[in-house]
C-alpha atoms as a PDB file:
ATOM      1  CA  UNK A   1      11.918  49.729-109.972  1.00  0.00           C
ATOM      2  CA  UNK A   2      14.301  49.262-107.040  1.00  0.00           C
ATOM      3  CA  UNK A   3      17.810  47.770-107.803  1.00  0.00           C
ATOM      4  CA  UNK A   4      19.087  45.097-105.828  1.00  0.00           C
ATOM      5  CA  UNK A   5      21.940  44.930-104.166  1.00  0.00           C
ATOM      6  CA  UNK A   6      24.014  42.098-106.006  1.00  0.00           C
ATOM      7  CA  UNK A   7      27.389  42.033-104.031  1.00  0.00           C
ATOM      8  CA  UNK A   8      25.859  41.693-100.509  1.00  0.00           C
ATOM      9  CA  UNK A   9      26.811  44.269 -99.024  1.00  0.00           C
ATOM     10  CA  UNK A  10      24.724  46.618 -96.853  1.00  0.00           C
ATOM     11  CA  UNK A  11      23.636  49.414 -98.660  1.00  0.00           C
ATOM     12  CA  UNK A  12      24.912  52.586 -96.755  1.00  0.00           C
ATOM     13  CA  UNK A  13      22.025  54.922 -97.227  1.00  0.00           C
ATOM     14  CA  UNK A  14      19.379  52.918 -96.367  1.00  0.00           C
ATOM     15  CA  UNK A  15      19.847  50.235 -94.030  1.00  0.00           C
ATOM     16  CA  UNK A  16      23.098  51.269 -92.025  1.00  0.00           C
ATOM     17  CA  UNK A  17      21.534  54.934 -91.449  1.00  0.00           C
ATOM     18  CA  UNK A  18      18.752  53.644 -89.843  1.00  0.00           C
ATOM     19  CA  UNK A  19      20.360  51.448 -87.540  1.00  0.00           C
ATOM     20  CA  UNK A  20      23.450  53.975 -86.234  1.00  0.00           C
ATOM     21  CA  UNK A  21      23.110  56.389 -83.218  1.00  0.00           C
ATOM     22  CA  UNK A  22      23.092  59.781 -83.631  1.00  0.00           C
ATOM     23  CA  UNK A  23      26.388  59.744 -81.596  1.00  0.00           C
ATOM     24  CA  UNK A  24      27.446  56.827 -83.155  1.00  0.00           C
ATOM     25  CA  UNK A  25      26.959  59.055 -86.989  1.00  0.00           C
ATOM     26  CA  UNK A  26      28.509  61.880 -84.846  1.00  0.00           C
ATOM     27  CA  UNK A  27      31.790  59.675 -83.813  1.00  0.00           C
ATOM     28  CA  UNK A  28      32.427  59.348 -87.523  1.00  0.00           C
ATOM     29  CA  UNK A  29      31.839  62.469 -89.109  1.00  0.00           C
ATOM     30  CA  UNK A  30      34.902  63.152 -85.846  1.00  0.00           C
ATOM     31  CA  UNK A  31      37.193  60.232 -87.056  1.00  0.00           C
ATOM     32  CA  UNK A  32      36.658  61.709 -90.767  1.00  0.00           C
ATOM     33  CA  UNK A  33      37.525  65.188 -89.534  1.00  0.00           C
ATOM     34  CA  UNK A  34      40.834  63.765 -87.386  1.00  0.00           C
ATOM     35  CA  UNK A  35      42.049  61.675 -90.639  1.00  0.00           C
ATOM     36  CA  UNK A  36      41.652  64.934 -93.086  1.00  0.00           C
ATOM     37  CA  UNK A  37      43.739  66.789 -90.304  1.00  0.00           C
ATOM     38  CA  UNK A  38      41.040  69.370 -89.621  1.00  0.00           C
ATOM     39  CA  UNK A  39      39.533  71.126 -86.804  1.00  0.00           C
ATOM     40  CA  UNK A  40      36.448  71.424 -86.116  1.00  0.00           C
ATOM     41  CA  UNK A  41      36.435  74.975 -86.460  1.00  0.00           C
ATOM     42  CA  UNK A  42      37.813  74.943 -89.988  1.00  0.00           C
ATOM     43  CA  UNK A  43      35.212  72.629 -91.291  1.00  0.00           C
ATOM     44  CA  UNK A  44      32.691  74.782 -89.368  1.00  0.00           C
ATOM     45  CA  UNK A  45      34.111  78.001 -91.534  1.00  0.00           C
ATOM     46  CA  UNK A  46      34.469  75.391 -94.884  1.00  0.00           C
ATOM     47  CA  UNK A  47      30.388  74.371 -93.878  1.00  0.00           C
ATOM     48  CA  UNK A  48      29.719  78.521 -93.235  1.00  0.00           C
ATOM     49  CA  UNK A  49      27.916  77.620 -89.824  1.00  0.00           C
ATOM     50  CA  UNK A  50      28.057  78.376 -86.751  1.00  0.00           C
ATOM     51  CA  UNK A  51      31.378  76.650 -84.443  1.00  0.00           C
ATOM     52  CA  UNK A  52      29.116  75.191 -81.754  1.00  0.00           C
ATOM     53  CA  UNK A  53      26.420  74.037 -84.496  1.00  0.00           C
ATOM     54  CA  UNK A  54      28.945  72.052 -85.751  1.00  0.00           C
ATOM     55  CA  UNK A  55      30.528  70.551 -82.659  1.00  0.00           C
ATOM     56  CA  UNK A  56      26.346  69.560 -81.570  1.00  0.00           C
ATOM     57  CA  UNK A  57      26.759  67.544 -84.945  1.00  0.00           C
ATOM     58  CA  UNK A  58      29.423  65.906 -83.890  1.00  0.00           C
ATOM     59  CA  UNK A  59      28.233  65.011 -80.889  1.00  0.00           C
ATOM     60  CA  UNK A  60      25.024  63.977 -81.925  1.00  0.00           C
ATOM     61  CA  UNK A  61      23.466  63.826 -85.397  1.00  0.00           C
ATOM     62  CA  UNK A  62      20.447  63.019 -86.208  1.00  0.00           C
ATOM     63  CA  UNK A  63      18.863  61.446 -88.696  1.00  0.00           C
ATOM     64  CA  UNK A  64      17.280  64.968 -89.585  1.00  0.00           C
ATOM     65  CA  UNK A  65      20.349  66.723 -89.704  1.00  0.00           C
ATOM     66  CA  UNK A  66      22.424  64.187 -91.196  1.00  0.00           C
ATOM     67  CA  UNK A  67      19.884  64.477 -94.319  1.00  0.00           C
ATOM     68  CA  UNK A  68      20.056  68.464 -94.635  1.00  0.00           C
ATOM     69  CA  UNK A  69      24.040  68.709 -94.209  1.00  0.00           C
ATOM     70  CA  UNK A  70      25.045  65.180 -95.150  1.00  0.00           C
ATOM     71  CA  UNK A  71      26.430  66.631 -99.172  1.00  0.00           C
ATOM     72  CA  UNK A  72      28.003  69.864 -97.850  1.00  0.00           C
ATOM     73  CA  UNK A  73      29.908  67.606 -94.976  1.00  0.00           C
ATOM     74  CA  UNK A  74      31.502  64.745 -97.132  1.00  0.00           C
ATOM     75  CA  UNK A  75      32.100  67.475 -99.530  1.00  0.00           C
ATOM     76  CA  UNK A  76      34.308  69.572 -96.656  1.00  0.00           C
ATOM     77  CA  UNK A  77      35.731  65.940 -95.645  1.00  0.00           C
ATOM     78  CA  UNK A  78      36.488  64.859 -99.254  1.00  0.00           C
ATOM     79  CA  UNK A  79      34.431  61.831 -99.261  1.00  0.00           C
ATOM     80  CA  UNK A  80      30.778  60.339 -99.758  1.00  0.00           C
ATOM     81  CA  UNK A  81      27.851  60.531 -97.639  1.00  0.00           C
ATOM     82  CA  UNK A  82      28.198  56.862 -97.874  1.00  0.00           C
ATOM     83  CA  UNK A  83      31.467  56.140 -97.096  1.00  0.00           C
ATOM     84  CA  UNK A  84      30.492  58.741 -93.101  1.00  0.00           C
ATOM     85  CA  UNK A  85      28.002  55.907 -92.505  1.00  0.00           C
ATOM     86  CA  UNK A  86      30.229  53.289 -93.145  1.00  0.00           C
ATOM     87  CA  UNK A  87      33.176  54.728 -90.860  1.00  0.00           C
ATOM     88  CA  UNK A  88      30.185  55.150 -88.529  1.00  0.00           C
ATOM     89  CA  UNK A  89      28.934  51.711 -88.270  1.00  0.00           C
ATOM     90  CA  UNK A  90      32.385  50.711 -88.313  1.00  0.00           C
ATOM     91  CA  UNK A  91      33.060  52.388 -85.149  1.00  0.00           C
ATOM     92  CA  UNK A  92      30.062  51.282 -83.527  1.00  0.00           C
ATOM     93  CA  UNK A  93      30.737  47.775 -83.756  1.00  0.00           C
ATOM     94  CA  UNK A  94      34.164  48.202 -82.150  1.00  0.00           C
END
């Protein structure tokens, strides 16, 4: 049975992952990195991959990426899954 969303808001997993870029879901992952006062080659070391696989994820991440590392990044960034696609769609509508 699928819950419904009482409060109105968009439900971050579903509906605003499908409609961000991948550089758009790249720009936040960025702005999450910038606020935490990491680099990107720390998280890179935190994530245990490669420097420039990271910085392609930043630059553009795709909806199959963003479902295999999604956990492991907003764990490195101290945050949700949810809360990257938010700052994401945020950014995209500025």
């Amino acid at each position: 049975m699928e819950k419904s969303n009482i409060s109105g808001e968009a439900d971050a997993s579903t509906t605003v992952s499908g409609q961000i870029s991948p550089e758009d879901l790249g720009a936040g992952i960025r702005a999450l990195r910038k606020r935490m006062r990491l680099s990107a080659r720390e998280v890179a070391d935190r994530l245990c991959i490669q420097y420039q696989n990271y910085i392609y994820y930043e630059r553009r991440c795709s909806s199959t990426i963003w479902d295999r590392i999604k956990d492991s990044v907003a764990r490195v960034l101290e945050t949700t899954p949810d809360e990257i696609l938010w700052v994401s769609d945020q950014l995209r509508k500025e």
